[in-house]
Protein backbone atom coordinates (compact mmCIF):
# COMPACT_ATOMS: atom_id res chain seq x y z
CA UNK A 1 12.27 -4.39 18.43
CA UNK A 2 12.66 -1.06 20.59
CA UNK A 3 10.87 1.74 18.66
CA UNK A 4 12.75 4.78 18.61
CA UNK A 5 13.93 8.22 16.64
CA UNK A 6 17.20 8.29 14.21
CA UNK A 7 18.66 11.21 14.43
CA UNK A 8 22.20 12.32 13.81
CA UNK A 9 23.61 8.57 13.04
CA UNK A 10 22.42 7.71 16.76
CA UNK A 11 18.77 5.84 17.42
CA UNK A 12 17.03 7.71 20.64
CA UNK A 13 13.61 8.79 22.38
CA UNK A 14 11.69 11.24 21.61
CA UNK A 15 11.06 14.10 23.96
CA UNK A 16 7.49 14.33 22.87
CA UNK A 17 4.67 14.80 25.73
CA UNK A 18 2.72 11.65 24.02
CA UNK A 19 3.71 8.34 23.39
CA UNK A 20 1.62 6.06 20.74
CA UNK A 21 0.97 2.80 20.23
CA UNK A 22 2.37 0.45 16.97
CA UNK A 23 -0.87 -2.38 16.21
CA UNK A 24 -0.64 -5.17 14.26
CA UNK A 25 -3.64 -5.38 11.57
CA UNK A 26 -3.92 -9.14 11.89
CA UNK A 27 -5.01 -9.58 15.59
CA UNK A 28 -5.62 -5.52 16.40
CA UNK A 29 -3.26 -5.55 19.45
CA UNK A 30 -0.82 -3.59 20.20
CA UNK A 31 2.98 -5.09 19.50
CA UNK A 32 5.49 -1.90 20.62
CA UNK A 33 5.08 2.08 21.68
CA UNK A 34 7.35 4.60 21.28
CA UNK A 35 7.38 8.07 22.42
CA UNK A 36 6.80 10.84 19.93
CA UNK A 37 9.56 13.33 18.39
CA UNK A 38 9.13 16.79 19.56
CA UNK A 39 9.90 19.98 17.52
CA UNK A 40 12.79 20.68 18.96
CA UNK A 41 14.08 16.79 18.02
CA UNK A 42 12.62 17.61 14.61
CA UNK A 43 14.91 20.82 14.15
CA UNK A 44 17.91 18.75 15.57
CA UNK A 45 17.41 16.68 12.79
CA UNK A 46 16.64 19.45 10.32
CA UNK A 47 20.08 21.22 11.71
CA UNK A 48 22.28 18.18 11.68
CA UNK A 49 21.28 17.16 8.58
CA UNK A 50 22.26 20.73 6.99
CA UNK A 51 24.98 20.25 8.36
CA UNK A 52 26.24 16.72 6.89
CA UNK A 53 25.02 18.55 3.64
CA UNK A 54 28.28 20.66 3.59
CA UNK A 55 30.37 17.35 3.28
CA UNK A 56 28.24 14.91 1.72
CA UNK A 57 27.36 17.21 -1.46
CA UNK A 58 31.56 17.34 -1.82
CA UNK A 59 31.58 13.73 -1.57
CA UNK A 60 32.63 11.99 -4.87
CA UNK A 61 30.11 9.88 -6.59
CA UNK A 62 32.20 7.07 -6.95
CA UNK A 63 32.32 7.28 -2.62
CA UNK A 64 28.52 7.76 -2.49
CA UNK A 65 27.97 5.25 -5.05
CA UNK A 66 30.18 2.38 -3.27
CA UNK A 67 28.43 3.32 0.43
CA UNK A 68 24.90 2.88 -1.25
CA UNK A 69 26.00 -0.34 -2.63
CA UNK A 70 26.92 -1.43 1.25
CA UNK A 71 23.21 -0.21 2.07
CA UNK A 72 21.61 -3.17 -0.20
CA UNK A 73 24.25 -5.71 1.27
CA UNK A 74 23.24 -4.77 4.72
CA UNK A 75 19.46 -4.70 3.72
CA UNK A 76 19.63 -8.14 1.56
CA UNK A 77 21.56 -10.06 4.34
CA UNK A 78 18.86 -8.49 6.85
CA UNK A 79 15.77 -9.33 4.67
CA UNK A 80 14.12 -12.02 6.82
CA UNK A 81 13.98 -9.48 9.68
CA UNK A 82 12.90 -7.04 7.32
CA UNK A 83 10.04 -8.96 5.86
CA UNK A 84 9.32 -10.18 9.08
CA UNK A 85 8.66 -6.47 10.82
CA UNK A 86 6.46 -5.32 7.59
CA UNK A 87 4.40 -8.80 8.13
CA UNK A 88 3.82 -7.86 11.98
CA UNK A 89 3.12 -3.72 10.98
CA UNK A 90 1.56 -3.94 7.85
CA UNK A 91 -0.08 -7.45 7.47
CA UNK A 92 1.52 -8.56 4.09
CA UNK A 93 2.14 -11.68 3.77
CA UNK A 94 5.22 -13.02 4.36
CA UNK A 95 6.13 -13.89 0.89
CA UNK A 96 5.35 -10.98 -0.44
CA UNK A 97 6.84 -8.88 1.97
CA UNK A 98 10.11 -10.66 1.43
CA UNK A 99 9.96 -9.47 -1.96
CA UNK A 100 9.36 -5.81 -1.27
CA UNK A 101 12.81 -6.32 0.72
CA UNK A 102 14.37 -7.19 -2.25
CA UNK A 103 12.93 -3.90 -4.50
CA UNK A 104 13.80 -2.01 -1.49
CA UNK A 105 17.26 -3.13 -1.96
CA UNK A 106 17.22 -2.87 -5.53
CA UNK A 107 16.45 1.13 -5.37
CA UNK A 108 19.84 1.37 -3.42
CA UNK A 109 21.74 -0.77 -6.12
CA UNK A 110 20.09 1.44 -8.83
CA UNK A 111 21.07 4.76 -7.43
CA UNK A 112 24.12 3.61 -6.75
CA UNK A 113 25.00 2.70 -9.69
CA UNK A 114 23.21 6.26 -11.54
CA UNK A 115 25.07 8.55 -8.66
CA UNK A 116 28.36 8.02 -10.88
CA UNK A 117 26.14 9.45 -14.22
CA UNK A 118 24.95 12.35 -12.81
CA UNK A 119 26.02 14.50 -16.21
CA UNK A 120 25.82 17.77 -16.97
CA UNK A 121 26.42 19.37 -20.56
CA UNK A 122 28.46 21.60 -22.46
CA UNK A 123 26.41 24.37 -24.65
CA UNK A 124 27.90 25.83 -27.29
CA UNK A 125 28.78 28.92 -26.73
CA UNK A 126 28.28 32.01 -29.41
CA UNK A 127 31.82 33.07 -29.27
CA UNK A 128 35.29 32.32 -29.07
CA UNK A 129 37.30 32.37 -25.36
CA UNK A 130 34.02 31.75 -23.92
CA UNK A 131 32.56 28.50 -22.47
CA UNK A 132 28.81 27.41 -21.20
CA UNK A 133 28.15 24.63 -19.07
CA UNK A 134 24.30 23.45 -17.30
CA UNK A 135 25.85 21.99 -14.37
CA UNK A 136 23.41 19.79 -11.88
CA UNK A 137 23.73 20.24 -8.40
CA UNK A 138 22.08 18.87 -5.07
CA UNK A 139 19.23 20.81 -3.39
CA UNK A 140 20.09 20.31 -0.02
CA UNK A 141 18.30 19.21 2.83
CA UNK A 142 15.30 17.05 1.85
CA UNK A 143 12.31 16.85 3.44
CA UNK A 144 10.74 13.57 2.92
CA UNK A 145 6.99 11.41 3.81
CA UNK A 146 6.41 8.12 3.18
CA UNK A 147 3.25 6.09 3.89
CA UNK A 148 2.67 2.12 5.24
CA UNK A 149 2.20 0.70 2.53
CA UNK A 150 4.96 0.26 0.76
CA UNK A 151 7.30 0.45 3.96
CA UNK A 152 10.48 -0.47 2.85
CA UNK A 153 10.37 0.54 -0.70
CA UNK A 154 9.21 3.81 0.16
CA UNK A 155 11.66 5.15 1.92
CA UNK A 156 14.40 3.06 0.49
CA UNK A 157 13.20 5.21 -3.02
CA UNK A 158 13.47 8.32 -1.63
CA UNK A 159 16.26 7.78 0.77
CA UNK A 160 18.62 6.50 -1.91
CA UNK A 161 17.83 9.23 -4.76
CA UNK A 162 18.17 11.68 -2.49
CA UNK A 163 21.63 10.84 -1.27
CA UNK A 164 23.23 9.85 -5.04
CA UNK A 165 22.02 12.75 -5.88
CA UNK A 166 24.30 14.16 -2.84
CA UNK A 167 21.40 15.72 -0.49
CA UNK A 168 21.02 14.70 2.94
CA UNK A 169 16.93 13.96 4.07
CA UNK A 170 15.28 14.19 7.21
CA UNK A 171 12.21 11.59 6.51
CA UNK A 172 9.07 11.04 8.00
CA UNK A 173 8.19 7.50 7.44
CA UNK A 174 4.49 6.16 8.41
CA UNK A 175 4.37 6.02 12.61
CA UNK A 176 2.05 2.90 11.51
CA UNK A 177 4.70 0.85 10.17
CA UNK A 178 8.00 2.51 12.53
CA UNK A 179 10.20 -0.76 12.78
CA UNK A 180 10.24 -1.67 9.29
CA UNK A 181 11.78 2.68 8.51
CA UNK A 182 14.09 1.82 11.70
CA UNK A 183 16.15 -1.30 10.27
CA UNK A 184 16.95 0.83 6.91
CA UNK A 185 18.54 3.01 9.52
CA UNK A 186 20.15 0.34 11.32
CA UNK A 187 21.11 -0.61 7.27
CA UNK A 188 22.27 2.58 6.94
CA UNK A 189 24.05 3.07 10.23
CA UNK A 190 26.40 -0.43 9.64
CA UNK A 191 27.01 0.58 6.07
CA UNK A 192 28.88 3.20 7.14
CA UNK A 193 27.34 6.61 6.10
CA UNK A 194 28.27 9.90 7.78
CA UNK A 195 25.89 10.65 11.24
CA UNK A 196 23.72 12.96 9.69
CA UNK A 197 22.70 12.28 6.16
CA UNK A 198 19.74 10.31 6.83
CA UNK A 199 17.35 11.34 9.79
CA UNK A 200 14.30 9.63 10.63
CA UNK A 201 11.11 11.48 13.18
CA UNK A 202 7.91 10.11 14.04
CA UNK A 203 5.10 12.05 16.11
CA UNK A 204 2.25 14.19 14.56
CA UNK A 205 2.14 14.17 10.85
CA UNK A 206 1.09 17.93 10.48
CA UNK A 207 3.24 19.31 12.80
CA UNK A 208 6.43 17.54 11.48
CA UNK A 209 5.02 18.18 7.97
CA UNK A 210 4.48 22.06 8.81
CA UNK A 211 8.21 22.02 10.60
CA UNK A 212 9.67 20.24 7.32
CA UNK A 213 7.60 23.14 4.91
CA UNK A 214 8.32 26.46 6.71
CA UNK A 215 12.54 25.61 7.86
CA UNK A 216 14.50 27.53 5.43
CA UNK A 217 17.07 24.88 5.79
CA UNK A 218 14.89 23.11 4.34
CA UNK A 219 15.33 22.87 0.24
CA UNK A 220 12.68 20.42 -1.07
CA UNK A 221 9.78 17.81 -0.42
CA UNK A 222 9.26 14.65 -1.31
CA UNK A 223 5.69 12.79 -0.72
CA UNK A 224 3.71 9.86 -1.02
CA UNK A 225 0.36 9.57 0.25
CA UNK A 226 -2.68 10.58 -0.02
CA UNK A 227 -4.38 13.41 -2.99
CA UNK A 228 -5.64 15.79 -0.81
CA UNK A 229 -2.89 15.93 2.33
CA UNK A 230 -0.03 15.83 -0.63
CA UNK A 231 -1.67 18.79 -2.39
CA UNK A 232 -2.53 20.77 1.70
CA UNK A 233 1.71 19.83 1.56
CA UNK A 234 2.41 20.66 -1.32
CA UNK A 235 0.66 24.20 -1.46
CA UNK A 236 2.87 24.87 2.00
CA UNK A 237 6.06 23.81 0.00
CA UNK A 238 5.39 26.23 -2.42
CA UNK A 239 4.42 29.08 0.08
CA UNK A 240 7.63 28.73 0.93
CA UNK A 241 9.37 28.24 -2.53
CA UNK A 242 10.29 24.62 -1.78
CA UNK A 243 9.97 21.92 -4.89
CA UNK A 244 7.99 19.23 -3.93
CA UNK A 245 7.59 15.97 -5.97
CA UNK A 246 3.91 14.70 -5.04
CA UNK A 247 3.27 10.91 -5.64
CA UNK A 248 -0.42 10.96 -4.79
CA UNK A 249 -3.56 8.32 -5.10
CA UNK A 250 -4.97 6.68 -8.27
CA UNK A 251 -7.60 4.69 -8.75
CA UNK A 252 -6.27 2.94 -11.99
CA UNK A 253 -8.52 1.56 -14.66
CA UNK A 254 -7.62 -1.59 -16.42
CA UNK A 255 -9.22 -2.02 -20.28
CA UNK A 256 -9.67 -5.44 -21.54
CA UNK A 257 -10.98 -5.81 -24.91
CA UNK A 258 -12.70 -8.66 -26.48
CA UNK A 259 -9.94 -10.53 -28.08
CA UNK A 260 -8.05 -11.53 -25.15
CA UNK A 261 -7.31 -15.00 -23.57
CA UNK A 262 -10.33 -14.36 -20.75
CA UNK A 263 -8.72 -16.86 -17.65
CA UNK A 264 -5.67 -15.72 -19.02
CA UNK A 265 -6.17 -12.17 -18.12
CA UNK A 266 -8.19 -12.61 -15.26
CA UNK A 267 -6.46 -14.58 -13.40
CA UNK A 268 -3.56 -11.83 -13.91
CA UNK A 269 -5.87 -9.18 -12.71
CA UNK A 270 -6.83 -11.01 -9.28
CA UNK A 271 -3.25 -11.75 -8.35
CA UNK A 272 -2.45 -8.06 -9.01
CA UNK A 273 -5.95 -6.38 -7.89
CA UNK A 274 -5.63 -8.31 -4.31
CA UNK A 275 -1.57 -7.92 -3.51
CA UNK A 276 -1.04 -5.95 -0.33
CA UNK A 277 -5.45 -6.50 -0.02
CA UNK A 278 -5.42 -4.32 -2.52
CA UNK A 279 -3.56 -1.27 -0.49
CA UNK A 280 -1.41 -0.60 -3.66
CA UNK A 281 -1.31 3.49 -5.11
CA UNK A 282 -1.17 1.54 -8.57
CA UNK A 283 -3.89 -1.47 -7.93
CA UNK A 284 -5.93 -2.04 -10.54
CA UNK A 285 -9.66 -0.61 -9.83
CA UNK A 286 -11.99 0.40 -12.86
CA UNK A 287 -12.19 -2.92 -14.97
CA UNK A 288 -13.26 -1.54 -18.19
CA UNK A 289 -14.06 -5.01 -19.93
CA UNK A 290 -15.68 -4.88 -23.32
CA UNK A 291 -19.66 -6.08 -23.45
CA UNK A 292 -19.01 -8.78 -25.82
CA UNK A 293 -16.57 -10.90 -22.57
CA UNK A 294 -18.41 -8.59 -20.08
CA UNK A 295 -20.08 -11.56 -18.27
CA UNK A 296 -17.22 -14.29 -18.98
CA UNK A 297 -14.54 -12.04 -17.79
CA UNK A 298 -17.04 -11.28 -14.43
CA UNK A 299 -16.83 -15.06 -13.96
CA UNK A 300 -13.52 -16.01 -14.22
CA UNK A 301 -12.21 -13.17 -12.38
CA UNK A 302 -15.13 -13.90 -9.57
CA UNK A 303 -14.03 -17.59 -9.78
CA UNK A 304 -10.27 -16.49 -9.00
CA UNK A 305 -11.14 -13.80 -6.59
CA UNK A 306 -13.46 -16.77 -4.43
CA UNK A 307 -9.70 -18.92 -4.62
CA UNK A 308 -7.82 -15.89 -3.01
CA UNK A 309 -6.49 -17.41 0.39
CA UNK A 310 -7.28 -14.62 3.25
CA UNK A 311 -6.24 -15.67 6.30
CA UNK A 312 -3.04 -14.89 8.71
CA UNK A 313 -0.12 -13.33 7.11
CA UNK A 314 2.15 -15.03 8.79
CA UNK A 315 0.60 -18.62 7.16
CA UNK A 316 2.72 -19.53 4.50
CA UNK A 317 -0.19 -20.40 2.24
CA UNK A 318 -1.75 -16.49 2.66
CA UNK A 319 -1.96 -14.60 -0.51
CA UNK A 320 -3.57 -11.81 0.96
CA UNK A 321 -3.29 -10.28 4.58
CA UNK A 322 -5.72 -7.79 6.76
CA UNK A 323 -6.23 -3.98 5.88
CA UNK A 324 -3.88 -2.02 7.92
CA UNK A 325 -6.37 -0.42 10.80
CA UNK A 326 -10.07 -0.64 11.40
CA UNK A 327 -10.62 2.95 9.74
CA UNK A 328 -9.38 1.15 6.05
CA UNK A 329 -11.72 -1.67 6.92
CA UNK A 330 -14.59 0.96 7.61
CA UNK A 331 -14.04 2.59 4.59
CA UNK A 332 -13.98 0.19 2.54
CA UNK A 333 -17.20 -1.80 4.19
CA UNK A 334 -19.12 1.67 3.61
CA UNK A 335 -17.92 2.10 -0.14
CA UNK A 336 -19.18 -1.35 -0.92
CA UNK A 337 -22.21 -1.16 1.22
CA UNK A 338 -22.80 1.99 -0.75
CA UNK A 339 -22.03 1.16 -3.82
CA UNK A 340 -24.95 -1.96 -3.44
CA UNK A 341 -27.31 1.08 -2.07
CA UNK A 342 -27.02 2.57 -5.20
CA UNK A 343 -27.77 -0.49 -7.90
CA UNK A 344 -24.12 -2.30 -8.30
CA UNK A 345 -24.24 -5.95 -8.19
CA UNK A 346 -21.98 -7.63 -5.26
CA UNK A 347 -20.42 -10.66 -7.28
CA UNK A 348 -17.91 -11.49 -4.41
CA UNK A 349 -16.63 -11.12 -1.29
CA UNK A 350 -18.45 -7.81 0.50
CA UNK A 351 -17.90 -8.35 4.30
CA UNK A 352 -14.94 -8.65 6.54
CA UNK A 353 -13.99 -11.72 7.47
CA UNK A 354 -14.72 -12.63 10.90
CA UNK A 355 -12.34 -12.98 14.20
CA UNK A 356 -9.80 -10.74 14.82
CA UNK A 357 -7.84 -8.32 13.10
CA UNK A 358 -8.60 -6.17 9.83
CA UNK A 359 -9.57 -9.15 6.93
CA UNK A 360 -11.85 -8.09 4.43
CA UNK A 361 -13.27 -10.64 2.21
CA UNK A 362 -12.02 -9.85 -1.72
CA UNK A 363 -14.81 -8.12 -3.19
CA UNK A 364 -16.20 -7.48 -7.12
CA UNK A 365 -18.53 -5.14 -8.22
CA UNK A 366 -20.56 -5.44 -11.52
CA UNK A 367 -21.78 -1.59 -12.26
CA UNK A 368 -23.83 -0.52 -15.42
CA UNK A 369 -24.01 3.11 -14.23
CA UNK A 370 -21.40 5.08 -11.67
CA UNK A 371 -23.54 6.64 -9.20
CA UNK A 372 -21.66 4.65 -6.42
CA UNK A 373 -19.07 6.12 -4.48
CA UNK A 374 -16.13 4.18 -4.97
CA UNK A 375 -16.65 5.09 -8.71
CA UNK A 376 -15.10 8.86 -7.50
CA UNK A 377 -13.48 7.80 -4.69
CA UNK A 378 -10.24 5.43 -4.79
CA UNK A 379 -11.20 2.09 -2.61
CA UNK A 380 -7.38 1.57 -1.80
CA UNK A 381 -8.77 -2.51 -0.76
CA UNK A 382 -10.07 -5.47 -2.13
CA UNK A 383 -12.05 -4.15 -4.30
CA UNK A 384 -12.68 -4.58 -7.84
CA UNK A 385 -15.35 -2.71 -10.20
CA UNK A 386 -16.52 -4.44 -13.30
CA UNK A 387 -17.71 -1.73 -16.21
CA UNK A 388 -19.04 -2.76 -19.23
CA UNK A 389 -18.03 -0.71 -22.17
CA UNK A 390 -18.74 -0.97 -25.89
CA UNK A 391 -15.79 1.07 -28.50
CA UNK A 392 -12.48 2.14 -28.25
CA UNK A 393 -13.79 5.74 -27.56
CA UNK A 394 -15.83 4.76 -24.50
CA UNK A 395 -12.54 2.79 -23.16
CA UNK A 396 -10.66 6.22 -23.31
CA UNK A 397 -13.35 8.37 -21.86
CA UNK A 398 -13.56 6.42 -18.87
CA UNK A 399 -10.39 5.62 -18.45
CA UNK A 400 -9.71 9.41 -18.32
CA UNK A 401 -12.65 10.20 -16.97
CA UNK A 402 -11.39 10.78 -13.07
CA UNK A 403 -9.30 13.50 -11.88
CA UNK A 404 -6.35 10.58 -11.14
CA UNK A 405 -3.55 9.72 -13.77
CA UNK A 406 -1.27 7.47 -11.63
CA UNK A 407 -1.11 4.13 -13.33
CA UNK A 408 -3.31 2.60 -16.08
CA UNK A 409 -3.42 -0.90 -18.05
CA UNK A 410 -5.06 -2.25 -21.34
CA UNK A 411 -5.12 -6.13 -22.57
CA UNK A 412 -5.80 -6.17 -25.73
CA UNK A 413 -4.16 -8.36 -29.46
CA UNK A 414 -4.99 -5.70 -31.33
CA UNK A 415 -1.77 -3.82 -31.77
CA UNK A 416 -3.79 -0.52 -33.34
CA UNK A 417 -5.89 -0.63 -29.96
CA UNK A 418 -2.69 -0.86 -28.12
CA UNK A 419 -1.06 1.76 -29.27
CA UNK A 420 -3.81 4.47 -29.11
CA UNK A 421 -4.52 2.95 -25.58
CA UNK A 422 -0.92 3.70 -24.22
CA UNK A 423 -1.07 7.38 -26.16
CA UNK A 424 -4.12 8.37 -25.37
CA UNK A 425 -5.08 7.02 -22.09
CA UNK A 426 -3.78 10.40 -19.30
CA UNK A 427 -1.54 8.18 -16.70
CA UNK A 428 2.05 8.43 -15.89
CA UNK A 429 2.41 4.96 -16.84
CA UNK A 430 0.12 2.55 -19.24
CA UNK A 431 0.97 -0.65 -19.03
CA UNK A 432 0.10 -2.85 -21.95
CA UNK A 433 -0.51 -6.88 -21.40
CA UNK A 434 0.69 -6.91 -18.60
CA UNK A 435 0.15 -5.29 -14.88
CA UNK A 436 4.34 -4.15 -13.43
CA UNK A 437 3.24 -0.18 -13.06
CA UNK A 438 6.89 0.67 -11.12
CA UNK A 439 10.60 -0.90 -10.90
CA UNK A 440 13.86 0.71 -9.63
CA UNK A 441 14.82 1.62 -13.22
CA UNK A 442 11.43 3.63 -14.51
CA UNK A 443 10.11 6.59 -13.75
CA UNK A 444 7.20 6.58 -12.16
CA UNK A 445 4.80 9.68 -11.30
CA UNK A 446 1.35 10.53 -11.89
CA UNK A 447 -0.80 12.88 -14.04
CA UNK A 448 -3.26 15.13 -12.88
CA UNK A 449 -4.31 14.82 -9.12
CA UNK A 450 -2.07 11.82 -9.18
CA UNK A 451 1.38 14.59 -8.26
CA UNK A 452 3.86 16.37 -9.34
CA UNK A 453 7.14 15.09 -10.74
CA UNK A 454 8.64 11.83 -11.13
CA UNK A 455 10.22 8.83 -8.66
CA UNK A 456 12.63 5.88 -9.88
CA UNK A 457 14.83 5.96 -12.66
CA UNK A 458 17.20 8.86 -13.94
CA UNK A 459 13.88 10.96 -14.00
CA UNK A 460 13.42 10.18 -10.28
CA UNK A 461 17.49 11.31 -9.60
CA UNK A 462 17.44 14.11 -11.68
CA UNK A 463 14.42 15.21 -9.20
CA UNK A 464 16.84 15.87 -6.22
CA UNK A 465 18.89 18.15 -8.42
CA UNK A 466 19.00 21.80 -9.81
CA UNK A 467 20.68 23.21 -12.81
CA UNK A 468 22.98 25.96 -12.46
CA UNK A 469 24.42 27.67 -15.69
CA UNK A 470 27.78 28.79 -15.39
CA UNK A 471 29.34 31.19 -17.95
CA UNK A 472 33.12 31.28 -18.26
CA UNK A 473 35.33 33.80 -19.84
CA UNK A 474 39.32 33.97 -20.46
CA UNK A 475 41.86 35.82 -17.87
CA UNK A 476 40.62 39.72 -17.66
């Protein structure tokens, strides 16, 4: 597909001085090149989108409810393409990637049908002729981020949210994965939505970002990425008095307690741990397996992991695809590599795979101490760590034990265990039995490092809007 900007409803070059390269993870070539947005394309898009903000906040919700609905149509009767462009940019399998068209989708049909509920309330008002209302309105021009890994459901997230909620967005989707961020514009663009609302640049992150920050057109940020660029963003944001909502890293830790059905759970884990090779904000990390299954949980999970079919995305019998670029397969060869330097035991996996492209072989850890590394520092790959731990207290101290509160799970029968687990473990969502951390209808943000605020569900909405009181007298 031609790689290009969307600005102003139309798709065109940039005027940058550079142009970059697009690679595809599983064979490391390049597959498309597109020249970079310059600043003054950035405050094009910045200024048109202020001013589609003057109409589109007026617009009724029932209007922007029914044109968000046409955005799923257009992205659900376009979802082979779609998949297809996130297999070639991001090296999901096809499958899979299929089915992140369809959340993608799903995020539109949710805000859709939550722009017509945006309420407001009546407050009671102390006395007669006099009458209080908390009224929510739309911030304005949003500046968004996005990363690769979740290319379509990124975006589609923030993009819808922001526009039920009646703002307009100029969003900075991941130059790595360009085409997939281009056909929700072309989705957008045949559903009919006024030239300006959505706006899409790609060039140098921290220029755009710094651009999107310091604009006083600018009303709010929206992120996803990683911990310490969302919090460099996020400190500019607030420099500048800008809300930002921050969905940062994790580095979730799964309990599993000794009264659990062992293959059961494993194999669970492995499906989970190893989706998107384990390039997942949410994947679960830390096992945290209680010593009496220590070793027969190790096995099965090892015995699953072995089974995991690596190979080319594009295979209909893959189940898990390349890292996305040479510096994720680095990183993660050095965290295991040091993580074996300092007394872990490699289980499985532990190399990349050989040939071309990014493959890493699935990899588990057995620890009994956490000097390593990767027990501070999320993997974000195919990597598992296996932690043997003894009473309900040690499960909670390590599971709270990093700065990171994004997502968290426990497996356990014990329905005591289970609630104390989802209470007491510090995530922004604890799963229990079973391993969905985020859907269209939930909110989902993190604790701690993990961000600021909340994405999906009428949390997620209510994140693009402010709340004005208005007090009301009689005739004077």
């Amino acid at each position: 597909m031609k790689y290009s900007q969307y600005i102003n409803g139309k798709f065109c070059s940039g005027t940058g001085d550079v142009e970059l390269p697009v690679i595809s993870p599983a064979t490391g070539q390049e597959i498309g090149r597109y020249r970079a947005a310059s600043q003054s394309d950035v405050e094009q898009a910045i200024e048109c989108a202020n001013l589609a903000f003057a109409s589109w906040r007026k617009t009724g919700p029932t209007v922007r409810s029914e044109l968000l609905r046409k955005v799923a149509q257009e992205m659900r009767l376009d979802r082979d393409q779609l998949a297809s462009q996130i297999t070639a940019e991001l090296g999901k399998p096809l499958s899979e990637a299929q089915k992140e068209v369809d959340v993608a989708a799903e995020m539109f049909e949710w805000a859709a049908e939550e722009a017509r509920r945006l309420y407001g309330r009546v407050i009671p008002a102390r006395s007669a002729g006099i009458q209080q209302l908390a009224q929510l309105e739309p911030y304005g021009v949003v500046g968004g981020f996005s990363g690769w890994n979740a290319p379509a459901i990124t975006p589609s997230r923030k993009i819808s949210a922001a526009l039920a909620a009646g703002c307009t967005i100029v969003l900075k989707p991941s130059e790595e994965t360009i085409g997939v961020a281009l056909l929700i514009a072309q989705a957008i663009e045949r559903a009919g939505l006024p030239q300006g609302t959505v706006n899409m640049v790609f060039g140098d992150p921290a220029a755009i970002a710094d651009q999107l920050c310091t604009s006083p057109q600018v009303s709010m940020i929206t992120f996803t990425g990683g911990t310490d660029v969302g919090k460099q963003l996020g400190a500019k944001a607030a420099l500048h008095m800008k809300k930002a909502t921050l969905e940062l890293g994790g580095h979730a830790p799964v309990v599993v307690w000794n009264d659990v059905d062992i293959d059961k759970v494993a194999a669970a884990c492995v499906a989970t741990k190893y989706r998107n090779a384990g390039q997942v904000c949410t994947s679960p990390t830390r096992f945290l397996v209680h010593k009496d299954i220590f070793e027969a949980f190790c096995e099965r999970f090892v015995e699953h992991a072995n089974n995991v079919r690596v190979m080319d995305p594009l295979d209909a019998k893959a189940q898990m695809g390349p890292l996305k670029n040479q510096r994720r397969l680095n990183a993660i060869d050095g965290l295991v590599r040091n993580a074996v330097e300092s007394g872990a035991s490699l289980l499985a996996g532990g190399s990349p795979v050989e040939g071309p492209g990014y493959f890493y072989k699935p990899t588990v850890l057995a620890l009994q101490d956490k000097a390593a590394d990767v027990c501070r520092i999320e993997p974000f790959g195919p990597v598992a760590l296996m932690i043997p731990i003894e009473t309900a207290d040690e499960a909670v101290s390590e599971a709270n034990a990093l700065p990171f509160g994004l997502a968290a799970y426990a497996f356990t029968n014990n329905m005591k265990l289970a609630y104390r687990f989802a209470n007491e473990i510090q995530s922004g969502v604890v799963c229990i039995n079973e391993l969905q951390a985020s859907l269209p209808e939930t909110p989902f943000g993190g604790y701690k490092d993990s961000g600021l605020g909340s994405e999906g569900g009428v949390e997620g909405l209510r994140e693009f809007l402010r709340v004005k009181c208005v007090r009301q007298g009689g005739l004077v």
